[in-house]
C-alpha atoms as a PDB file:
ATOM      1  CA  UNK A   1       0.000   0.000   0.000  1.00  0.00           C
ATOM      2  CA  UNK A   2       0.989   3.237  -0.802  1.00  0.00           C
ATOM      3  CA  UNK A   3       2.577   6.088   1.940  1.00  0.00           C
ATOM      4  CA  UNK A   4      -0.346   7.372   3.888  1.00  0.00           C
ATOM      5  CA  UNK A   5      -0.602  11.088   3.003  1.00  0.00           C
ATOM      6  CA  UNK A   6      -1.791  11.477   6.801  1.00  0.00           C
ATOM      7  CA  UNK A   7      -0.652   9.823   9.581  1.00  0.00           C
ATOM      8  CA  UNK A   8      -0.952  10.406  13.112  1.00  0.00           C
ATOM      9  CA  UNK A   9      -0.327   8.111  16.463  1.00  0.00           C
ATOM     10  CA  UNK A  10      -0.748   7.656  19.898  1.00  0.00           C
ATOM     11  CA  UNK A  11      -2.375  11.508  19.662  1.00  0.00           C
ATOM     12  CA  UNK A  12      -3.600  12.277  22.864  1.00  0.00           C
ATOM     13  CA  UNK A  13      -4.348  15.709  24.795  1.00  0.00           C
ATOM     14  CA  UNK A  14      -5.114  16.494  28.297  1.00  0.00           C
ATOM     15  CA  UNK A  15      -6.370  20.039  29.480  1.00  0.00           C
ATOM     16  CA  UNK A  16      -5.027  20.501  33.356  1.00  0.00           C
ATOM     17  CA  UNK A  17      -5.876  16.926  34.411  1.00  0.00           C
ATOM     18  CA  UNK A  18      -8.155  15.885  32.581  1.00  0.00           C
ATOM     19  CA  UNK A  19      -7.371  13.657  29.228  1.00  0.00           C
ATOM     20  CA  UNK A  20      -9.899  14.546  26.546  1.00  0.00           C
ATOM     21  CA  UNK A  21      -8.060  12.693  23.556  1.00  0.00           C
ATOM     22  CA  UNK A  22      -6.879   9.130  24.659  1.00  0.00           C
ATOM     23  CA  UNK A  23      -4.198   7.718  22.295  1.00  0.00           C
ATOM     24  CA  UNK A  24      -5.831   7.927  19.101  1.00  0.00           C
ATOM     25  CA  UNK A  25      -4.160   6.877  15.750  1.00  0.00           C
ATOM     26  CA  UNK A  26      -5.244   7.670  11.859  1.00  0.00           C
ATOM     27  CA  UNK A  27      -3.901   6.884   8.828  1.00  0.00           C
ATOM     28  CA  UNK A  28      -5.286   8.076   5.435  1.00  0.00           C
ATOM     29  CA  UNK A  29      -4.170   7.420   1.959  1.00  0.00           C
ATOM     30  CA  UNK A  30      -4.764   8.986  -1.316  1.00  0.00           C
ATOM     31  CA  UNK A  31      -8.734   8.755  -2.769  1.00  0.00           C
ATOM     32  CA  UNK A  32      -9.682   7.568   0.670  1.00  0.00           C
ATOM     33  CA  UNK A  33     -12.514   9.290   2.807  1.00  0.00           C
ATOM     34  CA  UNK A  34     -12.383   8.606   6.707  1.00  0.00           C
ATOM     35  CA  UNK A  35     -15.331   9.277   8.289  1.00  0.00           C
ATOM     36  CA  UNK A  36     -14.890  10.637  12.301  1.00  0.00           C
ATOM     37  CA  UNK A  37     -17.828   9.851  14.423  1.00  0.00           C
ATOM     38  CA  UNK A  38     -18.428  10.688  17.931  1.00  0.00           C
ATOM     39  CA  UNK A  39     -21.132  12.065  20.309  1.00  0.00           C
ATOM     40  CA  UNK A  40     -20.916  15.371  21.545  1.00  0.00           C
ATOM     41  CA  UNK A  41     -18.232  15.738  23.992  1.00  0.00           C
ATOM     42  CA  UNK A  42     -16.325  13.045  22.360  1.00  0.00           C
ATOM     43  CA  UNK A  43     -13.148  14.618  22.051  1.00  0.00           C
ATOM     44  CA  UNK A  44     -13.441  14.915  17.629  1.00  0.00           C
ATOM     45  CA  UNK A  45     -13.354  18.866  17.982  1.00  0.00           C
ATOM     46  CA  UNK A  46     -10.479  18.454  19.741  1.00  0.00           C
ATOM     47  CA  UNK A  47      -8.799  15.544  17.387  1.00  0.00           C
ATOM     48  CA  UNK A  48      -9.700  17.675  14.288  1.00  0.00           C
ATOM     49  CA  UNK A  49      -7.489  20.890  15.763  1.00  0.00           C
ATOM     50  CA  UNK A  50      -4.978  18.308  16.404  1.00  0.00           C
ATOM     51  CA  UNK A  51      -4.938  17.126  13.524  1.00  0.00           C
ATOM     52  CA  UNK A  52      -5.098  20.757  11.354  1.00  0.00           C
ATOM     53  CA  UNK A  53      -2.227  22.143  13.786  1.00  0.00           C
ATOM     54  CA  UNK A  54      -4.139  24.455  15.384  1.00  0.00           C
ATOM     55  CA  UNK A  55      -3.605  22.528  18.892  1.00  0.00           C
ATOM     56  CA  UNK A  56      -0.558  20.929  19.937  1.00  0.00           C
ATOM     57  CA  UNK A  57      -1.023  17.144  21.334  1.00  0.00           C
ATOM     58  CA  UNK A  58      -0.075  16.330  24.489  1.00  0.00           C
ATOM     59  CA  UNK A  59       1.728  13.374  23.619  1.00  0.00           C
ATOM     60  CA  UNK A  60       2.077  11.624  20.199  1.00  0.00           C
ATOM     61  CA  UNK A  61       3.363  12.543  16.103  1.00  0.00           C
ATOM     62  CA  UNK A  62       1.550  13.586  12.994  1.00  0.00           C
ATOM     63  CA  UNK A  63       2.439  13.623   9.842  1.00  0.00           C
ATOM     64  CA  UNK A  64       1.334  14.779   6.679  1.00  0.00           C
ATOM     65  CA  UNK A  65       2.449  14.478   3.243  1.00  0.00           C
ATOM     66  CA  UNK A  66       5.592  12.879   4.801  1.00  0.00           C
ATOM     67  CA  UNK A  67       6.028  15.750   6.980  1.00  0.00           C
ATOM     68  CA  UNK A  68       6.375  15.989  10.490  1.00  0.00           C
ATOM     69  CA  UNK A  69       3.528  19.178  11.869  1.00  0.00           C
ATOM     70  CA  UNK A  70       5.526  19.501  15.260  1.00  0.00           C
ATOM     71  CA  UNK A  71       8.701  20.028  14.180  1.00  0.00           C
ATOM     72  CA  UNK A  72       7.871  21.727  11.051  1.00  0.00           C
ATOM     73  CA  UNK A  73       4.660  23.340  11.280  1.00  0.00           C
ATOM     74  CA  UNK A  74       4.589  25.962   8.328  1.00  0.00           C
ATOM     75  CA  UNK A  75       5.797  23.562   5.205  1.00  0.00           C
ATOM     76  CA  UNK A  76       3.052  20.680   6.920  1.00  0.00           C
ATOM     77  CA  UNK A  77       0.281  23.178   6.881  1.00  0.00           C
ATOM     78  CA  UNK A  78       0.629  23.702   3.488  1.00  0.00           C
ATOM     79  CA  UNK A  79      -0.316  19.920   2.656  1.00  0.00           C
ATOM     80  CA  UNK A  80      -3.777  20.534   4.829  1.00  0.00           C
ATOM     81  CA  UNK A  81      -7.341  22.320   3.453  1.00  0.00           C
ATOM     82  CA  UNK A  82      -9.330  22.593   6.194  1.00  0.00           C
ATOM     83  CA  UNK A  83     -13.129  23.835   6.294  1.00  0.00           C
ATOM     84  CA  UNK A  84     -14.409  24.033   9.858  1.00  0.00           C
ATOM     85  CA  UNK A  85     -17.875  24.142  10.713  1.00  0.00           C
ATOM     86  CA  UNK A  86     -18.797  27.919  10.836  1.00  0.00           C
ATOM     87  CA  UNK A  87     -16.879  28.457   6.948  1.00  0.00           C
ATOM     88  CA  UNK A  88     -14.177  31.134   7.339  1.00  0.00           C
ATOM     89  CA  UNK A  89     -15.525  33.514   4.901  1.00  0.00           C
ATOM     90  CA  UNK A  90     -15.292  37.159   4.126  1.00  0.00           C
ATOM     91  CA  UNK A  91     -19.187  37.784   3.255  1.00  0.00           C
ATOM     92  CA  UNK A  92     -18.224  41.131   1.980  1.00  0.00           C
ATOM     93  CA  UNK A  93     -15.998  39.920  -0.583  1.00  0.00           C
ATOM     94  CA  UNK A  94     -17.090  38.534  -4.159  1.00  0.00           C
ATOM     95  CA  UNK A  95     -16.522  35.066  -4.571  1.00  0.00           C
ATOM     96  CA  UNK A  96     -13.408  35.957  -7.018  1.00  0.00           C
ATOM     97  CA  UNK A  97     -11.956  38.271  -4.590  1.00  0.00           C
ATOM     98  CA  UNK A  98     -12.255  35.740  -1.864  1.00  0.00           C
ATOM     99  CA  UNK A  99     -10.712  33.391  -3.615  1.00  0.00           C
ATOM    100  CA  UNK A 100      -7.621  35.504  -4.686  1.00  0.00           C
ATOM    101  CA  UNK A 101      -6.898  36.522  -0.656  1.00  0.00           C
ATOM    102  CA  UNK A 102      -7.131  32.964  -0.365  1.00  0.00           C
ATOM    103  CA  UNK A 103      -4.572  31.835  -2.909  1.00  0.00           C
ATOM    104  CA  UNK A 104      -1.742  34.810  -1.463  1.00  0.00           C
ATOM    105  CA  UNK A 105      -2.420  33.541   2.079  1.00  0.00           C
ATOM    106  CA  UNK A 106      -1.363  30.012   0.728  1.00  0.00           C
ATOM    107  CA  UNK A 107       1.478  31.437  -1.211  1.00  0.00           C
ATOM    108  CA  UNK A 108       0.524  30.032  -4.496  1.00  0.00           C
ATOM    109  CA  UNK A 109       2.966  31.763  -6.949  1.00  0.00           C
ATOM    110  CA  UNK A 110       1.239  35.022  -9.048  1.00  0.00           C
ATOM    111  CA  UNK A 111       1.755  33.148 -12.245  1.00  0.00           C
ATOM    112  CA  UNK A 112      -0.303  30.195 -11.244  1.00  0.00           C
ATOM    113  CA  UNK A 113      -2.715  31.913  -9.201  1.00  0.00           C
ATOM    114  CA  UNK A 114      -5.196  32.383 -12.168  1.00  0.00           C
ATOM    115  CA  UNK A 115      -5.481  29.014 -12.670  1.00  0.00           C
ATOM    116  CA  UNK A 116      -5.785  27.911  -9.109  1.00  0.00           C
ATOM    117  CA  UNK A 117      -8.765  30.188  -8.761  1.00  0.00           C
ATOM    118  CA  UNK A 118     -10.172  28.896 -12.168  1.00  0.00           C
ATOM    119  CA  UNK A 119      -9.842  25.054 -11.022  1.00  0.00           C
ATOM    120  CA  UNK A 120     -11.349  25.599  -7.859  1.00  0.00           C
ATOM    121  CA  UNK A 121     -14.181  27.692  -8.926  1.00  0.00           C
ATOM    122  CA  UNK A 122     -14.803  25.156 -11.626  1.00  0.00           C
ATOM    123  CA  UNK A 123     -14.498  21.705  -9.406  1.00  0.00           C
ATOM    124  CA  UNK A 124     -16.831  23.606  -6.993  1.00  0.00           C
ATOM    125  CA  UNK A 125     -19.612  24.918  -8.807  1.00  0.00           C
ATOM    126  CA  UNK A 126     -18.857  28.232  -8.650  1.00  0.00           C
ATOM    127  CA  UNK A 127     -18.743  29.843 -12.450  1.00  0.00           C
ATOM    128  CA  UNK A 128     -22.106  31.111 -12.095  1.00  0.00           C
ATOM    129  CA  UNK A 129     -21.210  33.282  -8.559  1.00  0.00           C
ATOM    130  CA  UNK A 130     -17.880  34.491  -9.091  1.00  0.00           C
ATOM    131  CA  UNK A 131     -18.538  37.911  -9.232  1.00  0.00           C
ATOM    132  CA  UNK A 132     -21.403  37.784  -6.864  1.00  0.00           C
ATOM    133  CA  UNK A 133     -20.973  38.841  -3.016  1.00  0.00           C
ATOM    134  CA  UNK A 134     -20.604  35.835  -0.374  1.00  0.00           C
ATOM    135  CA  UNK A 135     -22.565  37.392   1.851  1.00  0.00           C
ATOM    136  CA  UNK A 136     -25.713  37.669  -0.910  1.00  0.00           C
ATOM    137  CA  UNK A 137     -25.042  33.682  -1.709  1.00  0.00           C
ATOM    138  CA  UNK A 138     -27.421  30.837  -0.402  1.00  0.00           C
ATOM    139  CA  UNK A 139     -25.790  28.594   2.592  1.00  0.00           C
ATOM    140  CA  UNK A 140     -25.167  25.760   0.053  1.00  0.00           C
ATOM    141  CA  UNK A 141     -23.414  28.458  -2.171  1.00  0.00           C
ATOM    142  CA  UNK A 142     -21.617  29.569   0.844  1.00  0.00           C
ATOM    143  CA  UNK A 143     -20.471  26.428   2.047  1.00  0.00           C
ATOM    144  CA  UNK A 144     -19.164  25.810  -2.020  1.00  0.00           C
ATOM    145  CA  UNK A 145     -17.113  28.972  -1.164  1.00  0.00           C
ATOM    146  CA  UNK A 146     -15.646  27.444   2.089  1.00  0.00           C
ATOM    147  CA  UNK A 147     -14.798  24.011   0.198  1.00  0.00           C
ATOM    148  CA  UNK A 148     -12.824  26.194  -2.555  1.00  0.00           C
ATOM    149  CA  UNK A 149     -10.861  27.589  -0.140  1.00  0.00           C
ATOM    150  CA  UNK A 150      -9.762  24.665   1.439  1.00  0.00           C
ATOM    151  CA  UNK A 151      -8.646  22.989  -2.089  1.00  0.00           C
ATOM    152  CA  UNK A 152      -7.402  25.806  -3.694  1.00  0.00           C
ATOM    153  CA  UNK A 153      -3.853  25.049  -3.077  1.00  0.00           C
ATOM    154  CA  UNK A 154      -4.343  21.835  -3.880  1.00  0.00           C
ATOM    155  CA  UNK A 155      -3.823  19.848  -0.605  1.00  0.00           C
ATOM    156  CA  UNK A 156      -2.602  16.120   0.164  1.00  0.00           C
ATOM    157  CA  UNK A 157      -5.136  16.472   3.233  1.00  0.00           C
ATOM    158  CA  UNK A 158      -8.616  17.997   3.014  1.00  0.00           C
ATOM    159  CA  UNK A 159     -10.298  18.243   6.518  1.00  0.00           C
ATOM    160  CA  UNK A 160     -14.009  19.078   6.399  1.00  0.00           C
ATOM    161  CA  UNK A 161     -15.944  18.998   9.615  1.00  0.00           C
ATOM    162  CA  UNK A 162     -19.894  18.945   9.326  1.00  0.00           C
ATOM    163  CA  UNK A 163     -19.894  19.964   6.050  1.00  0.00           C
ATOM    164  CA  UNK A 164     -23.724  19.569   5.187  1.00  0.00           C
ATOM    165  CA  UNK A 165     -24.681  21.442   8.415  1.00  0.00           C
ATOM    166  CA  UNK A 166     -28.212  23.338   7.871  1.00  0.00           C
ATOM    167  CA  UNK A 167     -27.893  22.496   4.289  1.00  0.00           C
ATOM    168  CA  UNK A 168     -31.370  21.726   2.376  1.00  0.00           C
ATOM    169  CA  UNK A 169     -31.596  18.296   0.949  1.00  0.00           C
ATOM    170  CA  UNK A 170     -30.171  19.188  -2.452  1.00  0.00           C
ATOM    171  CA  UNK A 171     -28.014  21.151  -1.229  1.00  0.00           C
ATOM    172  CA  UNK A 172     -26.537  18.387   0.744  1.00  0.00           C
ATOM    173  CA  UNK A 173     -26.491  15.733  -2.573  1.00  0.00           C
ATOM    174  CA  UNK A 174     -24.484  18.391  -4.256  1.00  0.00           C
ATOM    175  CA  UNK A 175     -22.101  18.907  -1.373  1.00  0.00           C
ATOM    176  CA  UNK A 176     -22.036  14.994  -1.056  1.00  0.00           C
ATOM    177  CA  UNK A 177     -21.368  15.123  -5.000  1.00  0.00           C
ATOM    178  CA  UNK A 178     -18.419  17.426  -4.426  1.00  0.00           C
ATOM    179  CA  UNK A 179     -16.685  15.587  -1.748  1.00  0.00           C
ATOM    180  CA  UNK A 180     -16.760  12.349  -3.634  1.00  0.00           C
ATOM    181  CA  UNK A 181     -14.737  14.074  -6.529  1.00  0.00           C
ATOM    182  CA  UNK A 182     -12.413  16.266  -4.287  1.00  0.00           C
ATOM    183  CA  UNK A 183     -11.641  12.507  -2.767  1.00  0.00           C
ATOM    184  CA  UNK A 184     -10.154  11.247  -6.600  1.00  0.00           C
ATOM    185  CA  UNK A 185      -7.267  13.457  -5.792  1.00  0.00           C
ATOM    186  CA  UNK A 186      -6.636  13.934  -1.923  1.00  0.00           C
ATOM    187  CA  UNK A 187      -7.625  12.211   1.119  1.00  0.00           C
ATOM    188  CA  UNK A 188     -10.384  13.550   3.351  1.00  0.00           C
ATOM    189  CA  UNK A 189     -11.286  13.660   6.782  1.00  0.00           C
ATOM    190  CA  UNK A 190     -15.099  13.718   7.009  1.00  0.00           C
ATOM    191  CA  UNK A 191     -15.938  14.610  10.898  1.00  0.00           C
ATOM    192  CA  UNK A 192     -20.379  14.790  10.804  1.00  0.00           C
ATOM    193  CA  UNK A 193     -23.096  13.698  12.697  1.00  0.00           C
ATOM    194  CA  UNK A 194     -25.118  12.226   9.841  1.00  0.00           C
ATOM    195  CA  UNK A 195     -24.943   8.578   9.659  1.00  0.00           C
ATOM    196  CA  UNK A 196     -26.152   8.146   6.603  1.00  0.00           C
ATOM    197  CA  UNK A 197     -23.504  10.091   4.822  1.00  0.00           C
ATOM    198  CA  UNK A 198     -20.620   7.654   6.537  1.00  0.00           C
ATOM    199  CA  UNK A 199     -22.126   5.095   4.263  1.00  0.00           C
ATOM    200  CA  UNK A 200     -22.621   6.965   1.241  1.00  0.00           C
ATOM    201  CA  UNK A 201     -19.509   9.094   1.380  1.00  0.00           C
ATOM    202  CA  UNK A 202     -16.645   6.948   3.215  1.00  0.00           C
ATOM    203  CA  UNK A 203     -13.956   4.149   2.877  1.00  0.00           C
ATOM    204  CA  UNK A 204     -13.270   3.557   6.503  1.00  0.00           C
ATOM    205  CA  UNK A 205     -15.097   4.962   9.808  1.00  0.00           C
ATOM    206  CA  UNK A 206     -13.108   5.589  13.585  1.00  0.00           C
ATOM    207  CA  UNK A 207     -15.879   6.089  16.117  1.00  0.00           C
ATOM    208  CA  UNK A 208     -14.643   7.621  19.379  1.00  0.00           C
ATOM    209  CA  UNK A 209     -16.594   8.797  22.732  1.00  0.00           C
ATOM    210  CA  UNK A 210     -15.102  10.250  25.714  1.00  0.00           C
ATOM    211  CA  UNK A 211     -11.851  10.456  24.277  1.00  0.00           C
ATOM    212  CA  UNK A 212     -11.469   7.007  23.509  1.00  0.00           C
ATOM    213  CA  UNK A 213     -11.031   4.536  20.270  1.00  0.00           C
ATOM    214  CA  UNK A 214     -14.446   2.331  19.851  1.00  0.00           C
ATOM    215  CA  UNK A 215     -14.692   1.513  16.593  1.00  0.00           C
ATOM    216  CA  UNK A 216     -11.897   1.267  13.572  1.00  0.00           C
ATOM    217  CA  UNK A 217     -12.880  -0.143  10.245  1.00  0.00           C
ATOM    218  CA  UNK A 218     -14.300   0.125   7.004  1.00  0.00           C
ATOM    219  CA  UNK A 219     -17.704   0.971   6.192  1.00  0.00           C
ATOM    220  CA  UNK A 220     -18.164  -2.575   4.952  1.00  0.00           C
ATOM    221  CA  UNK A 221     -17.390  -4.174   8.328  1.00  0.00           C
ATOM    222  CA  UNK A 222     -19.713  -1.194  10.305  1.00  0.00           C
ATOM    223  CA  UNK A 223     -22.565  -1.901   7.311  1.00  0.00           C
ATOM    224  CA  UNK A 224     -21.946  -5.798   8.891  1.00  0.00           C
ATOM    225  CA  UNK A 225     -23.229  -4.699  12.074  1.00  0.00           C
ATOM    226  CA  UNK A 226     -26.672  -4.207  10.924  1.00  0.00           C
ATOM    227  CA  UNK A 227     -27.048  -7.276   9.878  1.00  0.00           C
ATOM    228  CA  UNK A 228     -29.437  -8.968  11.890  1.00  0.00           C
ATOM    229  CA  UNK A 229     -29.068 -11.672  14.417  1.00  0.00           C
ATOM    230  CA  UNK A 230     -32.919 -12.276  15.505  1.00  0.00           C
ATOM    231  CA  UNK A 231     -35.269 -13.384  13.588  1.00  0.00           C
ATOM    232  CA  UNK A 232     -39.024 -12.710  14.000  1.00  0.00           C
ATOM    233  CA  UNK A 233     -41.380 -15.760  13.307  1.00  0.00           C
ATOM    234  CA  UNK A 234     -45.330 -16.652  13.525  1.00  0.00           C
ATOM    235  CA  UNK A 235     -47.393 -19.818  13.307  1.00  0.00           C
ATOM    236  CA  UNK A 236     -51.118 -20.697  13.269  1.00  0.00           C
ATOM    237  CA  UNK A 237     -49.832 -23.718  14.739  1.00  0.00           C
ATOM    238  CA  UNK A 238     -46.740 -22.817  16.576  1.00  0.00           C
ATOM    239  CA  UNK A 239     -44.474 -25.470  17.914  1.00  0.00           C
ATOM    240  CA  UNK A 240     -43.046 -25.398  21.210  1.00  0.00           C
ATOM    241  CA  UNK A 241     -40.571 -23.151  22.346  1.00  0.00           C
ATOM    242  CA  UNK A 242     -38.247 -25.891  23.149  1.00  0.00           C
ATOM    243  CA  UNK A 243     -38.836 -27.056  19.384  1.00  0.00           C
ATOM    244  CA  UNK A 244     -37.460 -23.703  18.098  1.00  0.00           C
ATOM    245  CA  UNK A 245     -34.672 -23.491  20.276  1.00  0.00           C
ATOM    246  CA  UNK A 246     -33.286 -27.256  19.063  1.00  0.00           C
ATOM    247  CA  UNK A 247     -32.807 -26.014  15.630  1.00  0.00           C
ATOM    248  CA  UNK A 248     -29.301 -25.626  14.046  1.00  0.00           C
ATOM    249  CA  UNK A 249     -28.010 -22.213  14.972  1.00  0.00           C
ATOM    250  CA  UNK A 250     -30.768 -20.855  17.281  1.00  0.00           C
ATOM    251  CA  UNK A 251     -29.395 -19.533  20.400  1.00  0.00           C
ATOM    252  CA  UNK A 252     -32.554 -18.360  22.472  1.00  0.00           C
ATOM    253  CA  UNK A 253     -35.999 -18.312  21.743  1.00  0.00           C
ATOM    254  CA  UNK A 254     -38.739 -15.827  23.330  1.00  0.00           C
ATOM    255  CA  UNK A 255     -42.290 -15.874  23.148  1.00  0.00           C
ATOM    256  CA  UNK A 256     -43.669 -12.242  22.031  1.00  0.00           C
ATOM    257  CA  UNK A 257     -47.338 -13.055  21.802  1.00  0.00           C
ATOM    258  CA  UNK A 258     -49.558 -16.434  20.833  1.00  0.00           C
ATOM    259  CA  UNK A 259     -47.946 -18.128  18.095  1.00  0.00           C
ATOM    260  CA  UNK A 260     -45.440 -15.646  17.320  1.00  0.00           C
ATOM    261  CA  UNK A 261     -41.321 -15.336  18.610  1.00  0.00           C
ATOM    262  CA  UNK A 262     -38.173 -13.737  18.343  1.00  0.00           C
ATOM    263  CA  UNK A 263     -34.916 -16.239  17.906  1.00  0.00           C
ATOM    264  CA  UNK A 264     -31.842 -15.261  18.383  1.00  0.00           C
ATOM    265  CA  UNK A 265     -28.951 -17.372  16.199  1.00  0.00           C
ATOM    266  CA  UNK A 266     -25.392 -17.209  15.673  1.00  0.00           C
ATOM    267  CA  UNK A 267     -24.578 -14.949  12.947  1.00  0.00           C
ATOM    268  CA  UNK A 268     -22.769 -17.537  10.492  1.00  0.00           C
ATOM    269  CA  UNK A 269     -25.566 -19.839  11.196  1.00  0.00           C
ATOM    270  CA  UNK A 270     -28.737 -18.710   9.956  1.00  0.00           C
ATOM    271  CA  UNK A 271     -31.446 -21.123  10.909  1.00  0.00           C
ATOM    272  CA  UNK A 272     -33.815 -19.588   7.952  1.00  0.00           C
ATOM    273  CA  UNK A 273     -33.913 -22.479   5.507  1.00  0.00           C
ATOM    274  CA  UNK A 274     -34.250 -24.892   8.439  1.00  0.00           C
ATOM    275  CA  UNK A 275     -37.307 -23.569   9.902  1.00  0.00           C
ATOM    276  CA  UNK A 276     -39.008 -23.340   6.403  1.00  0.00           C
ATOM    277  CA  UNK A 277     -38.602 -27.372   6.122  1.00  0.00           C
ATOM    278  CA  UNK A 278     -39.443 -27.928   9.529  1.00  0.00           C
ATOM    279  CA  UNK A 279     -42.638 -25.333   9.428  1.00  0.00           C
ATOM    280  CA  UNK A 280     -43.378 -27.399   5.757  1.00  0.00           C
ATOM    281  CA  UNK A 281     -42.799 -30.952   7.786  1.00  0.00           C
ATOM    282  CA  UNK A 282     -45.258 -30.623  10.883  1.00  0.00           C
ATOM    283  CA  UNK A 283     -47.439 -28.168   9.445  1.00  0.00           C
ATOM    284  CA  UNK A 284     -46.570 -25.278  11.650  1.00  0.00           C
ATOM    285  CA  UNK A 285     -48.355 -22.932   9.339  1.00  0.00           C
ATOM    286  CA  UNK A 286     -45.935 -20.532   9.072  1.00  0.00           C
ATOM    287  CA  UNK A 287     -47.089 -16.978   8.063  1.00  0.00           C
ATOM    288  CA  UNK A 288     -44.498 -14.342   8.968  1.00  0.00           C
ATOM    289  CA  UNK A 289     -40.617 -14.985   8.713  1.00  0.00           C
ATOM    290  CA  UNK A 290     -38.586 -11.576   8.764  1.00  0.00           C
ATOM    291  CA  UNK A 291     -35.337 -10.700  10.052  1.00  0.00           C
ATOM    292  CA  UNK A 292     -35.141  -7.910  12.890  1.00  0.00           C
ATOM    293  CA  UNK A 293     -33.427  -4.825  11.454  1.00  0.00           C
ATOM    294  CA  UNK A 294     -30.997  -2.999  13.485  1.00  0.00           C
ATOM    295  CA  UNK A 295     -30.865   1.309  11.951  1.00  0.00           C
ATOM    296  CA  UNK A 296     -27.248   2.617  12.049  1.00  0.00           C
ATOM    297  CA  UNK A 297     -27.815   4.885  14.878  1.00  0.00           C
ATOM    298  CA  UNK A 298     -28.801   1.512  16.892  1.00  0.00           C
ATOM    299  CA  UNK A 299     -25.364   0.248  16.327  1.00  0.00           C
ATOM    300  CA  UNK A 300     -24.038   3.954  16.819  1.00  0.00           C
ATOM    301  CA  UNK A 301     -25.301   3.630  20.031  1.00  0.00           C
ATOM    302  CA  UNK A 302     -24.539   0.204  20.679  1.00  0.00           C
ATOM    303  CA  UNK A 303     -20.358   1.165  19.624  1.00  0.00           C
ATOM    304  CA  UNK A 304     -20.190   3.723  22.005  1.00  0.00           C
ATOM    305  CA  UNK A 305     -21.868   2.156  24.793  1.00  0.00           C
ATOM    306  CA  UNK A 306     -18.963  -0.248  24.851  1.00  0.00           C
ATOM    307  CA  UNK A 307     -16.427  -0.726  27.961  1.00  0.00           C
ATOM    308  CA  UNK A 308     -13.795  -1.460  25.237  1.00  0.00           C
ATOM    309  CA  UNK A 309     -12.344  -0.201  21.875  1.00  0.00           C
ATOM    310  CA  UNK A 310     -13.187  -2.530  19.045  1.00  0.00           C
ATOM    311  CA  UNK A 311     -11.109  -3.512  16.313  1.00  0.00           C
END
């Protein structure tokens, strides 16, 4: 696999006693998209300024684009884009002008500002706006404005945290749209509270609360967790209890109402087939077979409701 353009470990941070960031280690690589989950309080505020070098860790390294951002802050910084929540923007500024102040602060040469502005207006959606004020642009537009900014100098490491916040619905599939291509060419950091957009946006998800490491993985192996492990069932003419737990795979069985129950199986087991030949057999009737779905923010919950980090 190729270098990592971020990498960052053992990061933690304490403010007076208390330790808000507990040893907490990412690694992203080119066209990935790693989503940062946590529940208020969690300590990802704090991780993202970390990781932006606008806080200094306590204890650990980070490095970006092969760089190391302690010991050589000003050349790292210039691998990062960052877009924070609230977008740093100059509302009295045309888009265009923003843009310019934007490229000089990153130090982009004079002959190759032009075209920096041109690419970033372009990959943004911006060619229609560019002469219009920020401050007279919709929130979508605005938040367009704020993504610009952060690729205009055309980053290893783009950083955007919440960046569909109090965005309409379209607005957010276009934003979406955007940070899928702006992830062709760098590697993101998407920090949000949106569960849905972890699946639809990212490669690989860390979930942390209080500080702490509770999930690492890709969205594949998170999307697993949904799957269910119950399995709801009814008869007219139910067998007994004792009957359904027997069968291959079925770990418990519980009685919900008359003739219907919830079984609980071992994942790499499922008993489904088997109860349709037994229900065919003895003539259980069998009207209602479905399994019991578990919604992301269950297992959201479930993750960070854990005594222990889980790999």
């Amino acid at each position: 696999m190729s270098t990592p353009l971020l990498s960052a470990k053992s990061l933690s941070r304490y403010f007076g006693q208390h330790q808000v960031v507990k040893q907490l280690d990412f690694e992203v690589h080119q066209g990935e998209v790693l989503g940062f989950l946590g529940p208020n309080g969690a300590g990802k505020s704090t991780s993202m300024k970390m990781l932006t070098g606008n806080l200094a860790p306590s204890e650990g390294e980070i490095m970006i684009n092969g760089i190391d951002l302690l010991a050589n802050p000003k050349q790292a910084k210039a691998h990062i884009g960052y877009l924070p929540e609230q977008p740093p923007l100059y509302k009295e500024l045309t888009v265009k002008e923003f843009l310019r102040f934007c490229a000089k602060l990153h130090a982009i040469p004079r002959q190759q500002r032009k075209q920096a502005i041109e690419i970033a207006i372009e990959r943004c959606g911006l060619t229609q706006v560019t002469h219009r004020l920020i401050g007279h642009l919709s929130k979508g537009y605005q938040q367009r404005v704020g993504i610009a900014q952060a690729i205009i100098h055309t980053p290893a490491v783009v950083i955007l945290d919440e960046p569909t916040s109090g965005l309409d619905p379209i607005q957010i599939l276009e934003i979406r749209h955007l940070i899928k291509d702006i992830a062709q060419q760098h590697s993101v950091i998407l920090s949000t509270h949106i569960l849905p957009e972890v699946q639809m946006l990212c490669d690989k998800v860390k979930i942390i609360n209080q500080g702490e490491l509770m999930f690492e993985g890709s969205t594949q192996s998170l999307q697993a967790q949904l799957s269910s492990s119950h399995l709801l069932v009814q008869f007219e003419a139910p067998p007994a209890i004792q009957t359904l737990t027997e069968i291959a795979g079925v770990i418990t069985t519980t009685a919900l109402s008359e003739g219907r129950f919830k079984l609980h199986y071992q994942p790499d087991h499922n008993p489904t087939q088997t109860i349709l030949a037994q229900a065919v057999t003895h003539d259980w009737k069998l009207t209602m077979m479905t399994p019991e779905q578990h919604s992301l923010e269950e297992v959201f919950m479930n993750i960070i409701q854990q005594e222990r980090p889980q790999q």
